[in-house]
C-alpha atoms as a PDB file:
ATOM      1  CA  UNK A   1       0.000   0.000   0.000  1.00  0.00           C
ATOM      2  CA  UNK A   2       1.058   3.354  -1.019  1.00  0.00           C
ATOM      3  CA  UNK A   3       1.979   5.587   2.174  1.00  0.00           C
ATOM      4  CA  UNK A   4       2.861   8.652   1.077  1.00  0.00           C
ATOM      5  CA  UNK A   5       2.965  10.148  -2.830  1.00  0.00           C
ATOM      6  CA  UNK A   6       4.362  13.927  -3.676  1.00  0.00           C
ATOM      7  CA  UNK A   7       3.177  14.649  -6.951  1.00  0.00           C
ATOM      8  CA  UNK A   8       3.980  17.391  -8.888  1.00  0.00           C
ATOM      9  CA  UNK A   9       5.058  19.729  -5.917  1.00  0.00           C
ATOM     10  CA  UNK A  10       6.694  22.879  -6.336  1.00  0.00           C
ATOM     11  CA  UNK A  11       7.406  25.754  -4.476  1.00  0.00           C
ATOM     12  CA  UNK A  12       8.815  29.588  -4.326  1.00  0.00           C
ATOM     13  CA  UNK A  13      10.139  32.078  -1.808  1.00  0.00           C
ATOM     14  CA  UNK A  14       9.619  35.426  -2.298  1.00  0.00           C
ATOM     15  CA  UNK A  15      11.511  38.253  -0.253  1.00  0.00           C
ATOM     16  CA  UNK A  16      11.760  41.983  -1.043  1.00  0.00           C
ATOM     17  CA  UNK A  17       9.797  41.151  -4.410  1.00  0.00           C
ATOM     18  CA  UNK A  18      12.590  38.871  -5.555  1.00  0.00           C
ATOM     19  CA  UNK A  19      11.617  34.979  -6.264  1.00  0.00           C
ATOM     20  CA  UNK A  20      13.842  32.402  -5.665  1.00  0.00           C
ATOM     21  CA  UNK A  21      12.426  28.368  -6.998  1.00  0.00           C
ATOM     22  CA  UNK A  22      13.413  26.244  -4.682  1.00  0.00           C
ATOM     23  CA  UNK A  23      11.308  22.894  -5.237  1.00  0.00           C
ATOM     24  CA  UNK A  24      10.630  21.775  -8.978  1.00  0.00           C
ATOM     25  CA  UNK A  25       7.706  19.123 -10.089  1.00  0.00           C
ATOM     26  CA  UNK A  26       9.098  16.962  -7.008  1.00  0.00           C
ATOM     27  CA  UNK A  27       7.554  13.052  -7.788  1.00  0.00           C
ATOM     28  CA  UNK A  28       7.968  10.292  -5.619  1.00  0.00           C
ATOM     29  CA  UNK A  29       6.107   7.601  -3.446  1.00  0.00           C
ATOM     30  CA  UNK A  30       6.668   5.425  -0.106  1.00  0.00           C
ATOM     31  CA  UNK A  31       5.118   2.479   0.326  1.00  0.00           C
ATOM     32  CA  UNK A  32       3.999   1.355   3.927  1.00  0.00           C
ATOM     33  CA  UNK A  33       6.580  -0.012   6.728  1.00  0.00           C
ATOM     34  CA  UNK A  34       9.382   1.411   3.694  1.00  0.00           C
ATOM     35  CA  UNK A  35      12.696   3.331   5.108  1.00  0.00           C
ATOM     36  CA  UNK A  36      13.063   5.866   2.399  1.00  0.00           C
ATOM     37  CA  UNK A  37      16.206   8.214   2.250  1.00  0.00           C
ATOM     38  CA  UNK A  38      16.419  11.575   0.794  1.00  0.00           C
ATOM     39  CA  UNK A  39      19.797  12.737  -0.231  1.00  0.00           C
ATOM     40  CA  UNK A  40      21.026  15.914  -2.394  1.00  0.00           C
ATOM     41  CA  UNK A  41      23.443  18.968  -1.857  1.00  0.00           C
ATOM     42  CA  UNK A  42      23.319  21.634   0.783  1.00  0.00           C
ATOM     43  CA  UNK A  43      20.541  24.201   0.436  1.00  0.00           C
ATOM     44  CA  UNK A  44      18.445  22.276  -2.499  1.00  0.00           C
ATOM     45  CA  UNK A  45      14.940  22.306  -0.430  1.00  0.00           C
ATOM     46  CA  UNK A  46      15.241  18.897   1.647  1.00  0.00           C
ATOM     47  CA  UNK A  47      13.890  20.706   4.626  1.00  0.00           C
ATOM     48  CA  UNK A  48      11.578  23.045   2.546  1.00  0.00           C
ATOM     49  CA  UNK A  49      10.400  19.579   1.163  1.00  0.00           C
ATOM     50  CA  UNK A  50       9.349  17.914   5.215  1.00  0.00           C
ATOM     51  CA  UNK A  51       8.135  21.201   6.285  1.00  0.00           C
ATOM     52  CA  UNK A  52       5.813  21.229   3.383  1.00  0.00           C
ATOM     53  CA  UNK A  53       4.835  17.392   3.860  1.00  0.00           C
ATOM     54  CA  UNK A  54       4.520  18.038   7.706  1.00  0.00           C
ATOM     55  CA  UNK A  55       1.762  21.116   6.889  1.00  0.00           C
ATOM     56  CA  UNK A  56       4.566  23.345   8.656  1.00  0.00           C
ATOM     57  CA  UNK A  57       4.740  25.512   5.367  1.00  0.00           C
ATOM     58  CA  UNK A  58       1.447  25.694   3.121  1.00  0.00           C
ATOM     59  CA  UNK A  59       1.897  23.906  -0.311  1.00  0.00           C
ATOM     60  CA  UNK A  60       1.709  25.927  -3.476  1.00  0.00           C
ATOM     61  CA  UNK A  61       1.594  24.000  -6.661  1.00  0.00           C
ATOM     62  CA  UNK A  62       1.350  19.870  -6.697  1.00  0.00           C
ATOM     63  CA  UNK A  63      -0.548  17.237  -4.018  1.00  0.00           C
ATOM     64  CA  UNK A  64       0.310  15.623  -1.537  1.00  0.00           C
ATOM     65  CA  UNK A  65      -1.455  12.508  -0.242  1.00  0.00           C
ATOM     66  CA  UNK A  66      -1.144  10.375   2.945  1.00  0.00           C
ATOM     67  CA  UNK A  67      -2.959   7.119   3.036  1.00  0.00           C
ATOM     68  CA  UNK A  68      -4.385   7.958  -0.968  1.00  0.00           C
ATOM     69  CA  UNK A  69      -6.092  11.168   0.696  1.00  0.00           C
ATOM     70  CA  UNK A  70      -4.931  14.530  -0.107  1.00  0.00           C
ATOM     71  CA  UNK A  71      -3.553  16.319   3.063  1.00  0.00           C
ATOM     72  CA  UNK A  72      -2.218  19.479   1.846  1.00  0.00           C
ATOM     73  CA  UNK A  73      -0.978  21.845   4.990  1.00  0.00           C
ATOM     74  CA  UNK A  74      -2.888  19.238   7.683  1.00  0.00           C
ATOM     75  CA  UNK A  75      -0.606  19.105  10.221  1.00  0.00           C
ATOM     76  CA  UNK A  76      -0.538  16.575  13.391  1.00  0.00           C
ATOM     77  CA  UNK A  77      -0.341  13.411  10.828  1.00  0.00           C
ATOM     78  CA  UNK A  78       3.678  12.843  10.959  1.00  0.00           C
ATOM     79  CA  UNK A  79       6.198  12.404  13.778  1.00  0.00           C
ATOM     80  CA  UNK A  80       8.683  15.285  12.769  1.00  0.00           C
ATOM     81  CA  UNK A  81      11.906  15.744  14.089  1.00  0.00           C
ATOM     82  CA  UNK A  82      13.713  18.337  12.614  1.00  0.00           C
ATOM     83  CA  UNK A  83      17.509  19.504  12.529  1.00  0.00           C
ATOM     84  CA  UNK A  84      17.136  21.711  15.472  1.00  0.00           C
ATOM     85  CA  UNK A  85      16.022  19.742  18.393  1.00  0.00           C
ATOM     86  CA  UNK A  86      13.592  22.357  20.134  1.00  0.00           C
ATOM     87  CA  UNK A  87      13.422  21.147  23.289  1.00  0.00           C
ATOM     88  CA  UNK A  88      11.323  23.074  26.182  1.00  0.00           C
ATOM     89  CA  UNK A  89      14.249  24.743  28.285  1.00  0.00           C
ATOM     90  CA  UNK A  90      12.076  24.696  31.026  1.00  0.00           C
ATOM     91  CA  UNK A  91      11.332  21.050  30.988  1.00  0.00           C
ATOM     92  CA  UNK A  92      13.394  18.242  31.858  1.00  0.00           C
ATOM     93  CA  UNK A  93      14.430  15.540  29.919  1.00  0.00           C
ATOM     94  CA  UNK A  94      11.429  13.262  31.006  1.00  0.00           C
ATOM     95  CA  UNK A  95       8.772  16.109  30.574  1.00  0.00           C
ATOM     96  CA  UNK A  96      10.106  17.329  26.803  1.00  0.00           C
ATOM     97  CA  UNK A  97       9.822  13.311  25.959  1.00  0.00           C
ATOM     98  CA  UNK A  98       6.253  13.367  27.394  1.00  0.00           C
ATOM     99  CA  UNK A  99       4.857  16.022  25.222  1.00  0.00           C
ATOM    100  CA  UNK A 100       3.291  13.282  22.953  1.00  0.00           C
ATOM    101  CA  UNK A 101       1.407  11.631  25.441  1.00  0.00           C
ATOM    102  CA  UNK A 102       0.523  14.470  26.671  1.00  0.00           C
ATOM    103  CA  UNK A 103      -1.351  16.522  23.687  1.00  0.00           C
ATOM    104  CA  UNK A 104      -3.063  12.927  23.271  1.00  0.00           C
ATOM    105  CA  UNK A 105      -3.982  12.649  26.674  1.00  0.00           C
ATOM    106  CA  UNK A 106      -2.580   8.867  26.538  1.00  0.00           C
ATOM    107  CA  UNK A 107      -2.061   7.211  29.815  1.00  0.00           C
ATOM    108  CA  UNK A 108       1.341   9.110  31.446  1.00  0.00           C
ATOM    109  CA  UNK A 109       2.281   5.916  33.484  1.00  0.00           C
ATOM    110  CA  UNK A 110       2.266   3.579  30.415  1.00  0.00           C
ATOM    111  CA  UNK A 111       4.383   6.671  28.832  1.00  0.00           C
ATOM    112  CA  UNK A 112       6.874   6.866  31.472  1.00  0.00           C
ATOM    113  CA  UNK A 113       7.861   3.326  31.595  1.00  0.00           C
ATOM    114  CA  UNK A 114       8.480   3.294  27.681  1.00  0.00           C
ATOM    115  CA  UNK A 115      10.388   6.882  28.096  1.00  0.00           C
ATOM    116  CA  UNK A 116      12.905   5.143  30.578  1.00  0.00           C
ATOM    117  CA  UNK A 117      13.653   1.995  28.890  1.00  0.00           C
ATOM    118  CA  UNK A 118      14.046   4.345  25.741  1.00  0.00           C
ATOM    119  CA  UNK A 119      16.374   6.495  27.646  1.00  0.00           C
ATOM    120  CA  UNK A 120      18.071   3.586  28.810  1.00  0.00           C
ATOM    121  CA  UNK A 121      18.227   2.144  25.094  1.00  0.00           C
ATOM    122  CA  UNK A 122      19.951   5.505  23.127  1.00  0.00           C
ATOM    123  CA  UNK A 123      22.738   6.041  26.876  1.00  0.00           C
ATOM    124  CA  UNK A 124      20.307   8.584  28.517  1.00  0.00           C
ATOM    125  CA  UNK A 125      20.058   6.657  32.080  1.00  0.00           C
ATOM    126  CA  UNK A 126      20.318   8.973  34.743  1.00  0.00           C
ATOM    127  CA  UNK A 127      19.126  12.131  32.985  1.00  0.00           C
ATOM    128  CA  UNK A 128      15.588  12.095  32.739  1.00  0.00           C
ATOM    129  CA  UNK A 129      15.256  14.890  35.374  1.00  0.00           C
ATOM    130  CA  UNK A 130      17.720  17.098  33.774  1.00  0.00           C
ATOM    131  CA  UNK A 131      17.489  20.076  31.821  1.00  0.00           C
ATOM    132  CA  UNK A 132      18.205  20.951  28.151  1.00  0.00           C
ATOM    133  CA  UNK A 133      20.904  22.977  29.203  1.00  0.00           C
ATOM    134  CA  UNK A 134      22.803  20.683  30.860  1.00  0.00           C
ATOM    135  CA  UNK A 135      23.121  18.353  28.089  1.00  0.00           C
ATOM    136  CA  UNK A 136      25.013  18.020  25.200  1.00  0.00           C
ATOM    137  CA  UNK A 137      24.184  18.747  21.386  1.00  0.00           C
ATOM    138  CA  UNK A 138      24.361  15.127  20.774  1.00  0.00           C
ATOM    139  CA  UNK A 139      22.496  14.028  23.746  1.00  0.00           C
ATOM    140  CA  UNK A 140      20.014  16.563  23.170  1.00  0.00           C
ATOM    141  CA  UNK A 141      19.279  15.018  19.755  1.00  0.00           C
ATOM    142  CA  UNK A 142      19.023  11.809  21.611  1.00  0.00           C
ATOM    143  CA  UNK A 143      16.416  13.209  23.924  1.00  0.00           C
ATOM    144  CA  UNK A 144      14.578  14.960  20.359  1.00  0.00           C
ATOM    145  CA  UNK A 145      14.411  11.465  18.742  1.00  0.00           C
ATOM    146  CA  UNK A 146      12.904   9.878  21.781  1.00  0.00           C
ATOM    147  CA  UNK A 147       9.903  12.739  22.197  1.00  0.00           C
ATOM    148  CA  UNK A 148       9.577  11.735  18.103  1.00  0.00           C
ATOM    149  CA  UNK A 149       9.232   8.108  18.436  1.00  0.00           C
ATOM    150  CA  UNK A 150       6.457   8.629  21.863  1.00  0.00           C
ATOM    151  CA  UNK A 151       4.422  10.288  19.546  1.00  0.00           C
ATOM    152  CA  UNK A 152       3.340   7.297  18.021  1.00  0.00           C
ATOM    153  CA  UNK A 153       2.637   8.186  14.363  1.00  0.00           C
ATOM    154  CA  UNK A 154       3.153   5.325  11.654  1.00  0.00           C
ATOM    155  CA  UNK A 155       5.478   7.625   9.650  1.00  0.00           C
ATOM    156  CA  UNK A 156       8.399   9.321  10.792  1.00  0.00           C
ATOM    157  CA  UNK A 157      10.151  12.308   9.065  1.00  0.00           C
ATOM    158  CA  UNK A 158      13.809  12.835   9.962  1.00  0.00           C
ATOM    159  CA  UNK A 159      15.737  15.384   9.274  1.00  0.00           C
ATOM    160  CA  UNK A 160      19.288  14.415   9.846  1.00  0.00           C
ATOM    161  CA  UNK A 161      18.604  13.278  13.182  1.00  0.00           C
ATOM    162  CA  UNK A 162      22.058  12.230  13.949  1.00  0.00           C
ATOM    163  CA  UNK A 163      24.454  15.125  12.417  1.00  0.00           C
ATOM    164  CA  UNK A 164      25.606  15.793  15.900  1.00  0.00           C
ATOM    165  CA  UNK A 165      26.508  12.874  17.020  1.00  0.00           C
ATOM    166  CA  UNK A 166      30.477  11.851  16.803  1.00  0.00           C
ATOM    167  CA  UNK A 167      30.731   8.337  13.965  1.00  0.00           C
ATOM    168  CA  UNK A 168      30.814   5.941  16.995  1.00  0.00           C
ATOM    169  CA  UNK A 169      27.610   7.405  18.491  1.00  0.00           C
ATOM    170  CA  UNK A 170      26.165   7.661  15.348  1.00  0.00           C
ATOM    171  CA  UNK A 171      26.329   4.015  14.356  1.00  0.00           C
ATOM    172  CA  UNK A 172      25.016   3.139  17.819  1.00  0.00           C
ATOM    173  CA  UNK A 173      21.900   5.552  16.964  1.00  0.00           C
ATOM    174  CA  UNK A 174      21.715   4.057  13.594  1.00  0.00           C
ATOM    175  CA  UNK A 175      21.464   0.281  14.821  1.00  0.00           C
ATOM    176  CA  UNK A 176      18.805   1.346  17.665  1.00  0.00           C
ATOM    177  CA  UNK A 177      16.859   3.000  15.511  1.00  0.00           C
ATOM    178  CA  UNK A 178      16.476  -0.169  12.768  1.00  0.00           C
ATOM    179  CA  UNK A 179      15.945  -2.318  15.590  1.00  0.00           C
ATOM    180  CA  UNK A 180      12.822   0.298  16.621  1.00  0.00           C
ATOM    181  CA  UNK A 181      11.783   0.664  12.646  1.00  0.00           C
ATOM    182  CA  UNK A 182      11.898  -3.583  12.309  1.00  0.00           C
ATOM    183  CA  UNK A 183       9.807  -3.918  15.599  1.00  0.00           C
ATOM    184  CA  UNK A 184       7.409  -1.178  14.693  1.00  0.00           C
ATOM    185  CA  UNK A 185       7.023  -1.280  11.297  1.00  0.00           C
ATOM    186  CA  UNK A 186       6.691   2.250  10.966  1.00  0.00           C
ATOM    187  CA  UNK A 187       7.613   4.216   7.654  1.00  0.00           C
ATOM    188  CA  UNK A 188      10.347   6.210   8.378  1.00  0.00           C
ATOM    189  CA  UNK A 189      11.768   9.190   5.539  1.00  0.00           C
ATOM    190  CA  UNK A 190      15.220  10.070   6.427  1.00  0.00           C
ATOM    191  CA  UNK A 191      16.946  13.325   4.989  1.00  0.00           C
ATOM    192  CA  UNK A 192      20.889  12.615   5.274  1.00  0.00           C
ATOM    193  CA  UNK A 193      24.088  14.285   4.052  1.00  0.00           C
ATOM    194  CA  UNK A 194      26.092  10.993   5.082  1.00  0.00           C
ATOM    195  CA  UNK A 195      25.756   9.209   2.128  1.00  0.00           C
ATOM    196  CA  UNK A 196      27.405   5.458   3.892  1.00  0.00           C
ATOM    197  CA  UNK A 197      24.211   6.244   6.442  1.00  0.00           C
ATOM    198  CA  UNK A 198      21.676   6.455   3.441  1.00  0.00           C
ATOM    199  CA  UNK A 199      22.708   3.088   2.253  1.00  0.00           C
ATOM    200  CA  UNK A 200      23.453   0.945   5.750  1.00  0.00           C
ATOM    201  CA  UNK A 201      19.868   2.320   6.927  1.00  0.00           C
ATOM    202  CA  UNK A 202      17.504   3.004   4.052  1.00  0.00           C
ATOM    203  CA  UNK A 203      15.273   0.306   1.426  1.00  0.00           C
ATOM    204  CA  UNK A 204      15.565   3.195  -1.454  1.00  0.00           C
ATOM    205  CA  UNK A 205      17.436   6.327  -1.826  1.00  0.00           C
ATOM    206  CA  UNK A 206      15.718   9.511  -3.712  1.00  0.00           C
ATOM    207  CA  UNK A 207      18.523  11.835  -5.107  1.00  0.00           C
ATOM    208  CA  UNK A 208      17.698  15.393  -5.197  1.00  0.00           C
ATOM    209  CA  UNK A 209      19.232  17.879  -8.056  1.00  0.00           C
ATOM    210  CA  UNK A 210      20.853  21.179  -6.699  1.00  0.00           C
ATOM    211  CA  UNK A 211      17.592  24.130  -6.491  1.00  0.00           C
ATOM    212  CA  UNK A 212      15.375  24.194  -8.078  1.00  0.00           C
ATOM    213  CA  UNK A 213      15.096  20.702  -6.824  1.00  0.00           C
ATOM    214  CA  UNK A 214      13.464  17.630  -8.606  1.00  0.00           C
ATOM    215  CA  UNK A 215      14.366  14.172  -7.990  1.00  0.00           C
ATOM    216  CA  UNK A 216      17.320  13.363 -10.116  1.00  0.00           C
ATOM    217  CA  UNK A 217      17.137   9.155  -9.388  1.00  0.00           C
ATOM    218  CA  UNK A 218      15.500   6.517  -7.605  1.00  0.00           C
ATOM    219  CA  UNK A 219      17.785   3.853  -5.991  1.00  0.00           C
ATOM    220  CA  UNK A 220      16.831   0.614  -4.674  1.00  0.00           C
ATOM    221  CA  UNK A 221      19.391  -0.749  -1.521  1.00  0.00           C
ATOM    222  CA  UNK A 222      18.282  -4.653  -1.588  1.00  0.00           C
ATOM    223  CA  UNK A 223      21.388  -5.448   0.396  1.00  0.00           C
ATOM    224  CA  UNK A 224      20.341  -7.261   3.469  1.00  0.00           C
ATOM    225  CA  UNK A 225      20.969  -5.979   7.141  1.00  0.00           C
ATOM    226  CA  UNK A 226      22.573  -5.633   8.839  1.00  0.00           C
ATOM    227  CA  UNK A 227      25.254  -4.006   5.878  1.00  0.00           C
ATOM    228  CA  UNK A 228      28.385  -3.877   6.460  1.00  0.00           C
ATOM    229  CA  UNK A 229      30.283  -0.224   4.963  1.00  0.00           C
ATOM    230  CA  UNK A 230      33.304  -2.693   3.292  1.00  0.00           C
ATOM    231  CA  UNK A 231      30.360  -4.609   1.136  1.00  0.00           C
ATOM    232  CA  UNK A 232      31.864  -4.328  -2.206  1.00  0.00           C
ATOM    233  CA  UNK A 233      28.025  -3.611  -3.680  1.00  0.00           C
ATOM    234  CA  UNK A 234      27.308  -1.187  -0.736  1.00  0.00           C
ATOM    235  CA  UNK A 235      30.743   0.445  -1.865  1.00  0.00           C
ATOM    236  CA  UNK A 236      29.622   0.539  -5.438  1.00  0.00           C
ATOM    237  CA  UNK A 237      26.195   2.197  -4.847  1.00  0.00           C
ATOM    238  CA  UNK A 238      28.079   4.843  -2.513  1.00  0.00           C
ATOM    239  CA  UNK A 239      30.623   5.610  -5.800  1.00  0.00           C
ATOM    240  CA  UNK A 240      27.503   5.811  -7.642  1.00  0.00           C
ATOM    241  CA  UNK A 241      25.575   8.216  -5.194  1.00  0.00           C
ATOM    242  CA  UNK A 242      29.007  10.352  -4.950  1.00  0.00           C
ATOM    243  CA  UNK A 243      29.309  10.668  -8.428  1.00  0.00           C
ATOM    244  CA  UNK A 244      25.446  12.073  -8.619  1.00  0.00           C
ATOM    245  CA  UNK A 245      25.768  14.286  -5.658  1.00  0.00           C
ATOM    246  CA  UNK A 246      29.188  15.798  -7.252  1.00  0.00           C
ATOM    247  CA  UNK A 247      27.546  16.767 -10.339  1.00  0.00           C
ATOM    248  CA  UNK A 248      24.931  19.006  -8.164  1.00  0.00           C
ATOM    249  CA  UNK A 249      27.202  19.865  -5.854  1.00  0.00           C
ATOM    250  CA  UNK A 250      29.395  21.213  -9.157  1.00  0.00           C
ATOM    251  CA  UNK A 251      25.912  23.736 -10.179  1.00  0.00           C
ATOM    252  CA  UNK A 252      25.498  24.566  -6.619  1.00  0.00           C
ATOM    253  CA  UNK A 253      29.132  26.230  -6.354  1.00  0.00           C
ATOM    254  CA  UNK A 254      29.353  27.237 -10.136  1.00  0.00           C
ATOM    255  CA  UNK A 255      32.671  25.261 -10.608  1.00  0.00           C
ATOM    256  CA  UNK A 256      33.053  25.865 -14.522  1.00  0.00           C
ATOM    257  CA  UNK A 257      33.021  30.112 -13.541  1.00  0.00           C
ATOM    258  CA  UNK A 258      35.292  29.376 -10.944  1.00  0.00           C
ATOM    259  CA  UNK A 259      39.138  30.639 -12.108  1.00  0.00           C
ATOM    260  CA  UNK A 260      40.788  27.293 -12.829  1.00  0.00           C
ATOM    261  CA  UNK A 261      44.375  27.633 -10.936  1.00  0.00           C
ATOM    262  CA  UNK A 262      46.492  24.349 -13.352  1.00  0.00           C
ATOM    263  CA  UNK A 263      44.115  21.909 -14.668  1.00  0.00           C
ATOM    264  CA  UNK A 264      40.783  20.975 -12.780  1.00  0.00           C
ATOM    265  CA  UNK A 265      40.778  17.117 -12.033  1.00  0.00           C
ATOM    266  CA  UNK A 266      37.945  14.740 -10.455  1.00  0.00           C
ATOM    267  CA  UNK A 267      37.401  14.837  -7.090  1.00  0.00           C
ATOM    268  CA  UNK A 268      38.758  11.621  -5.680  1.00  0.00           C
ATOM    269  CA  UNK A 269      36.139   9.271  -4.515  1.00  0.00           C
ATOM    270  CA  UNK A 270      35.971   9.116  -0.566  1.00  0.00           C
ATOM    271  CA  UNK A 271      37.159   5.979   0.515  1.00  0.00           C
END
């Protein structure tokens, strides 16, 4: 069954009379219980893209439809955690995680005791009863994806949940959070710059062009998991992904206008 389809979307800002495109005709569709990554160079409307799924930002031109209903600028249907982890400074860890349960008025005891072994689960023990402010960035991310998951929506949009988090962290995050999608079976659409994360946590990859975006490609990850980063295939998709993302990243920074100092070569390909 098809979860969520975007089709046709596009979308403008406009400041001080001046219009800048930012989102292009964007097509796509998730099918239910899929992890779906979104991928494309800094800037090109990733964000612009959830905020306008999530009813955040009002939709301009295309549809968008949850379930095969439209839901253009209904908010209140996704669990939405965006780059910034806007925690309540005034609310400890335990409260900020509550908020779910709370706007649904769903039992607070049956919410607690999940919040815990959660908190337990992603290295949180011991701070439910602290405040924002005394955490770090990356355990206040922690603490974001947590309040996320206890709102108990069937999709979840991420935007780059774990960009704080230091690579041994992240991987930890990145195995908890499969382990959470598998038991769930949630549908889960992940916007990542970290292109080895894309492919060790997602079913299919959508590549985004630089702005005005559209989706460039589709890819398919039928490795199975848990994926290992050395997997020759998983290796050849990433060269495949870099080489996409470079050509963007090339429009996005103007690189042919750019005075050449010797001859320009290919960037090498990160091992």
């Amino acid at each position: 069954m098809t979860k969520l389809r975007v089709h046709d979307l596009s979308h403008n800002f406009t400041q001080n009379g001046a219009h800048l495109q930012v989102l292009n005709k964007i097509n796509f569709s998730i099918e239910a219980g899929q992890f779906v990554a979104l991928i494309g160079p800094s800037g090109c409307g990733k964000s612009t893209l959830f905020n306008i799924i999530s009813g955040i930002v009002a939709s301009q031109v295309g549809e968008i439809y949850y379930n095969e209903k439209p839901i253009q600028s209904k908010t209140g249907l996704f669990g939405y955690m965006q780059q910034k982890d806007l925690l309540l400074p005034w609310r400890t860890v335990l409260r900020n995680v509550l908020i779910g349960p709370e706007i649904k008025k769903a039992s607070l005891s049956g919410a607690i005791k999940e919040a815990q072994i959660l908190l337990t689960q992603l290295g949180l023990e011991g701070f439910a009863q602290h405040y924002p402010t005394q955490l770090s960035g990356g355990m206040r991310q922690r603490v974001a994806l947590i309040r996320t998951l206890l709102f108990k929506k069937d999709t979840l949009l991420l935007d780059e949940p774990f960009g704080a988090l230091d690579a041994m962290t992240r991987s930890m995050m990145q195995s908890i959070l499969l382990d959470i999608w598998e038991k769930e079976k949630q549908t889960i659409l992940l916007i990542t710059h970290d292109l080895e994360e894309a492919l060790v946590m997602a079913d299919k990859i959508f590549v985004m062009t630089a702005r005005p975006a559209t989706i460039k490609a589709e890819v398919d990850v039928t490795l199975p998991r848990p994926r290992s980063i050395t997997n020759t295939e998983l290796i050849r998709l990433k060269r495949d992904l870099y080489e996409m993302i470079q050509v963007e990243m090339d429009k996005v920074f103007d690189v042919e206008s750019v005075p050449s100092v010797g001859a320009r070569s290919p960037r090498p390909f990160p091992a």
